[in-house]
N, C-alpha and C. Protein backbone atom coordinates (compact mmCIF):
# COMPACT_ATOMS: atom_id res chain seq x y z
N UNK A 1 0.82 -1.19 0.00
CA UNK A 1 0.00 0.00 0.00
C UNK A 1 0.87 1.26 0.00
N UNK A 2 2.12 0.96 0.71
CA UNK A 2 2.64 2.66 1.10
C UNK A 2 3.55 2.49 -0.33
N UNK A 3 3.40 2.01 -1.66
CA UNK A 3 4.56 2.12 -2.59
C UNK A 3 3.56 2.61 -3.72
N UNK A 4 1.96 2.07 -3.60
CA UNK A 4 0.83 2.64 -4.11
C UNK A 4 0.78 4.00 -3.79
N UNK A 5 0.85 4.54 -2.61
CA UNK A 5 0.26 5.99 -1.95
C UNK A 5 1.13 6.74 -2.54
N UNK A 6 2.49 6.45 -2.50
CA UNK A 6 3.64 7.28 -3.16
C UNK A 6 3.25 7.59 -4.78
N UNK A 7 3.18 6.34 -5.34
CA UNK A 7 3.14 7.01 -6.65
C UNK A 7 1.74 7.84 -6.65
N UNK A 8 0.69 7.76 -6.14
CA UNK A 8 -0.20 8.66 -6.16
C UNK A 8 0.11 9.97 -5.62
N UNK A 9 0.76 9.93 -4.30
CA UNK A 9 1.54 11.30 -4.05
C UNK A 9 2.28 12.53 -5.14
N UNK A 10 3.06 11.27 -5.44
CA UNK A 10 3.82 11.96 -6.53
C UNK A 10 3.15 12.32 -7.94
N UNK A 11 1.98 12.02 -8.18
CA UNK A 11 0.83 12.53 -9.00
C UNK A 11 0.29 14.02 -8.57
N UNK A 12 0.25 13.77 -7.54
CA UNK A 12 -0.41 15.47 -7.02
C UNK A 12 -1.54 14.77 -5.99
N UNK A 13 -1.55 13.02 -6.59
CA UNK A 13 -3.17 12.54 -6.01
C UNK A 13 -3.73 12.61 -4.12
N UNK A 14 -4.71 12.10 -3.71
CA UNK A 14 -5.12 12.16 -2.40
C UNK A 14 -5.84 10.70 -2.45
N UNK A 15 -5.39 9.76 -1.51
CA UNK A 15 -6.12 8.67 -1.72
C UNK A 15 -7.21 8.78 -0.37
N UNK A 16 -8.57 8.94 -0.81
CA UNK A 16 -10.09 9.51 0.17
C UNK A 16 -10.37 7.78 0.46
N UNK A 17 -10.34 6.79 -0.47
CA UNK A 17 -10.96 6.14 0.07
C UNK A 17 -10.33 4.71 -0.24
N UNK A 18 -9.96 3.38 0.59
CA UNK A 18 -9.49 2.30 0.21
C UNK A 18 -10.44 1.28 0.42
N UNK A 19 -10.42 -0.02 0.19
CA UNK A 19 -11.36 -1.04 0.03
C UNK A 19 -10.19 -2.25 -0.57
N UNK A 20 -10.14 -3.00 0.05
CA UNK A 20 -8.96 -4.32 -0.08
C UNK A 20 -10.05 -6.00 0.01
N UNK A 21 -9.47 -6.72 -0.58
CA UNK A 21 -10.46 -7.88 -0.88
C UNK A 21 -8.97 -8.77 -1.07
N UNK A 22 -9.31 -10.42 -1.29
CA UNK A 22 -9.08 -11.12 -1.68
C UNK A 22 -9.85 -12.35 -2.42
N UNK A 23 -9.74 -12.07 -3.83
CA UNK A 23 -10.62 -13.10 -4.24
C UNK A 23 -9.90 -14.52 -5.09
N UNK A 24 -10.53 -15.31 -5.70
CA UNK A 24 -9.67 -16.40 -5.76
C UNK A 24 -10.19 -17.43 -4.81
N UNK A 25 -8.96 -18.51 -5.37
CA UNK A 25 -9.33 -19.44 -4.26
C UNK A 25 -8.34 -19.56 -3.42
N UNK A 26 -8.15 -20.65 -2.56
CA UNK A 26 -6.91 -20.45 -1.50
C UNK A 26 -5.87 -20.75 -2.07
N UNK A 27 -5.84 -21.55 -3.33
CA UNK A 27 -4.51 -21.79 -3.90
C UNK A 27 -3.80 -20.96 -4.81
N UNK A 28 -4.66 -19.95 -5.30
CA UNK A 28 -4.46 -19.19 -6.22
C UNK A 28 -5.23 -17.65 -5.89
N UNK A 29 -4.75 -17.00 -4.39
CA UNK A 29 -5.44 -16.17 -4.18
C UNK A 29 -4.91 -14.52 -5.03
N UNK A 30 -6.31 -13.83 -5.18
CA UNK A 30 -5.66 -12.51 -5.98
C UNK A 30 -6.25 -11.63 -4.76
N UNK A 31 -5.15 -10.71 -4.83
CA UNK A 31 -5.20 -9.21 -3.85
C UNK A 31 -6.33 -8.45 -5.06
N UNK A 32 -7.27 -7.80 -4.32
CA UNK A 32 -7.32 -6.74 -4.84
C UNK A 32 -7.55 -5.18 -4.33
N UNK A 33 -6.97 -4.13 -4.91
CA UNK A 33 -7.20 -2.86 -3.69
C UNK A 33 -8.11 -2.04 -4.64
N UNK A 34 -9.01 -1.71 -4.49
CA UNK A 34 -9.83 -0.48 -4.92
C UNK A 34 -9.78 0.84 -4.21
N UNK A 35 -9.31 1.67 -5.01
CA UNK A 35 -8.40 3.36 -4.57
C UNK A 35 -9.85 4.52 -5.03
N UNK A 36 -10.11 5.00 -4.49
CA UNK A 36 -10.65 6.42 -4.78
C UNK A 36 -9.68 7.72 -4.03
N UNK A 37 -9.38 8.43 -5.65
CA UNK A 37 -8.69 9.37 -5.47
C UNK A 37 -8.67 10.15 -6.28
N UNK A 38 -8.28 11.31 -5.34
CA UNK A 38 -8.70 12.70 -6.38
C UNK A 38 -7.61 13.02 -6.76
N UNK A 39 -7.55 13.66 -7.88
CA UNK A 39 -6.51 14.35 -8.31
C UNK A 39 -6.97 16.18 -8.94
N UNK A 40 -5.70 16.97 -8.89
CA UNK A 40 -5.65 17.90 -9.22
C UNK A 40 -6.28 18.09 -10.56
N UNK A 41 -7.02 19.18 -10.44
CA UNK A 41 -7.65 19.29 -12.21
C UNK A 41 -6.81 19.25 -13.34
N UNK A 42 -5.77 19.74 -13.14
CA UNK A 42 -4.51 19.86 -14.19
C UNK A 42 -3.73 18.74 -14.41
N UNK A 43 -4.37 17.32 -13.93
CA UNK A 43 -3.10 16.01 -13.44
C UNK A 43 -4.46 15.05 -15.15
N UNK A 44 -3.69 14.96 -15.73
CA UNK A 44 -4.07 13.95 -16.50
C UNK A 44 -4.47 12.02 -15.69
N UNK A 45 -5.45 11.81 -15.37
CA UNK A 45 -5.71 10.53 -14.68
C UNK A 45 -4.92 9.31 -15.38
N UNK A 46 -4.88 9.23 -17.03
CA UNK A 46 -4.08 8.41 -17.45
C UNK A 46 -2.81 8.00 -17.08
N UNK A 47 -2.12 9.26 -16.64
CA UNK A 47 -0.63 9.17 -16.59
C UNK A 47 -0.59 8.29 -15.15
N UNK A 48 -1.61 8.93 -14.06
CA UNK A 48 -1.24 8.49 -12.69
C UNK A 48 -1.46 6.57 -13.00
N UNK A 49 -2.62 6.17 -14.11
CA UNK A 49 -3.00 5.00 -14.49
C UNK A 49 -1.40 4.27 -14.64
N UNK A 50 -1.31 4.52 -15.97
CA UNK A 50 -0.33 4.32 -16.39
C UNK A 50 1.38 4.09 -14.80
N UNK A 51 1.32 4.88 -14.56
CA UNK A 51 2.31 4.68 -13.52
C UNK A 51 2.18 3.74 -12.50
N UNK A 52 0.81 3.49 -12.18
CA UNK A 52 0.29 2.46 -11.34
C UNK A 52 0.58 1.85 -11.88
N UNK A 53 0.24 0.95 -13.27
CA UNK A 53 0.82 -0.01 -13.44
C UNK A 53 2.27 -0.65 -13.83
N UNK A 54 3.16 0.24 -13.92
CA UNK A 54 4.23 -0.05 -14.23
C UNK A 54 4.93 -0.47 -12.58
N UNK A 55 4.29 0.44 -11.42
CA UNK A 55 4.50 0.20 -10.07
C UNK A 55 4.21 -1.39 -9.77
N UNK A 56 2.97 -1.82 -10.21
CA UNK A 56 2.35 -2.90 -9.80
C UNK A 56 2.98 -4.39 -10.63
N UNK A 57 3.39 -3.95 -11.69
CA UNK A 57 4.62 -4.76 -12.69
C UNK A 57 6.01 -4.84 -11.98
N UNK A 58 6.41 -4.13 -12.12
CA UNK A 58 7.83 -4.17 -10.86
C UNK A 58 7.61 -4.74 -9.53
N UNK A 59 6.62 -4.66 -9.17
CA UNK A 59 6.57 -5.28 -8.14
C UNK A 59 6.65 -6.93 -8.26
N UNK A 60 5.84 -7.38 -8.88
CA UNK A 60 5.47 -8.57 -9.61
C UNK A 60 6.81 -9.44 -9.80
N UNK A 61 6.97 -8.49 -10.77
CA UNK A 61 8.73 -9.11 -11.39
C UNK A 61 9.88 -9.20 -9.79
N UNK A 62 9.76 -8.54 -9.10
CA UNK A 62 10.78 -8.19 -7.94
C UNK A 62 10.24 -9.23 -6.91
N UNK A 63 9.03 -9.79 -7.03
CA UNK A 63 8.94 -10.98 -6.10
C UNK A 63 8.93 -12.11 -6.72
N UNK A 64 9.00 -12.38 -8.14
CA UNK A 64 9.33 -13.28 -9.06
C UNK A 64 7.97 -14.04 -9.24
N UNK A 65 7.13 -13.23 -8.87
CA UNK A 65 5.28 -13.71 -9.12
C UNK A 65 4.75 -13.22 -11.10
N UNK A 66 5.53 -12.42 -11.52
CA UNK A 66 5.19 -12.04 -12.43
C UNK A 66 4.33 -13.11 -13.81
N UNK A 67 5.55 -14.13 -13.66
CA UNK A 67 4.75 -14.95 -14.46
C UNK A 67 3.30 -15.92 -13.69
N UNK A 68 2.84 -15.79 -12.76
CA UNK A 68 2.16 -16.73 -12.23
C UNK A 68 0.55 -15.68 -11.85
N UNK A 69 0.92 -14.90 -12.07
CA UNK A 69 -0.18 -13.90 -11.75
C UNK A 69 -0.60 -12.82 -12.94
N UNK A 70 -2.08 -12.58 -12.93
CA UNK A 70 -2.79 -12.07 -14.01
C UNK A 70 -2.05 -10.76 -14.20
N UNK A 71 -2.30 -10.32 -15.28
CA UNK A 71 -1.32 -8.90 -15.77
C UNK A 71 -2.28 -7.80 -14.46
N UNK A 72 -1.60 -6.94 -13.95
CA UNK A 72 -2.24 -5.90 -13.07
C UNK A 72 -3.36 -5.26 -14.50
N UNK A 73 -4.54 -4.49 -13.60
CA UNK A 73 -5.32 -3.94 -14.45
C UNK A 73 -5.45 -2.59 -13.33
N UNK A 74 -5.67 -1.40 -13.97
CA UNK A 74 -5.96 -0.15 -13.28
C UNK A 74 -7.08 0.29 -14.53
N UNK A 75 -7.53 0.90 -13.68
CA UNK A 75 -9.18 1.49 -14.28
C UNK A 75 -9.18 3.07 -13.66
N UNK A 76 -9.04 3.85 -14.54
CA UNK A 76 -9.43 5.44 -14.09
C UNK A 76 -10.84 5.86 -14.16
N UNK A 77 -11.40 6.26 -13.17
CA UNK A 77 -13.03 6.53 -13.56
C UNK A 77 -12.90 7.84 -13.37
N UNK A 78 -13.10 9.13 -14.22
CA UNK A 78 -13.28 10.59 -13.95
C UNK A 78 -14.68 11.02 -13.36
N UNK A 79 -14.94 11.78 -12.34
CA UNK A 79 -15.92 12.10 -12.08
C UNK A 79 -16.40 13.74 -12.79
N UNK A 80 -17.16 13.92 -12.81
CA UNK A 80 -17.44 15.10 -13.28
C UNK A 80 -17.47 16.62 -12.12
N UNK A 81 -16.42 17.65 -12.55
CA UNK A 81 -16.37 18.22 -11.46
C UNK A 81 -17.84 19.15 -11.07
């Protein structure tokens, strides 16, 4: 979580709201974190997307799970200001 918050930090972002699950089964369990966060009007949401997942890839690869686990997916939803 605190390597998530950073790169959102370093977006400009504010993470308001978290929600963590594990779904799967026990042998093959998947994390999942659902983030609501705001960002600055001027912060393109793609880019912070985009960075998440390259965060969430490195990670992957650095615990040597990469091949055994589904590609990370990030989803930007814009709200309307």
């Amino acid at each position: 979580m605190a390597k998530v918050a950073r790169v959102v930090a370093d977006h400009g972002g504010n993470i308001t709201d978290v929600n963590t699950r594990v779904i799967g089964s026990a042998q093959k369990p998947i994390y999942v974190m659902l983030l609501e966060i705001q960002l600055p009007s001027d912060q393109d949401p793609s880019r912070l997307e985009a960075a998440l997942d390259r965060r969430v890839e490195a990670e992957l690869r650095r615990q040597g799970n990469g091949h055994h686990s589904p590609a990370p997916e990030s989803h930007v939803a814009q709200e309307a200001a």
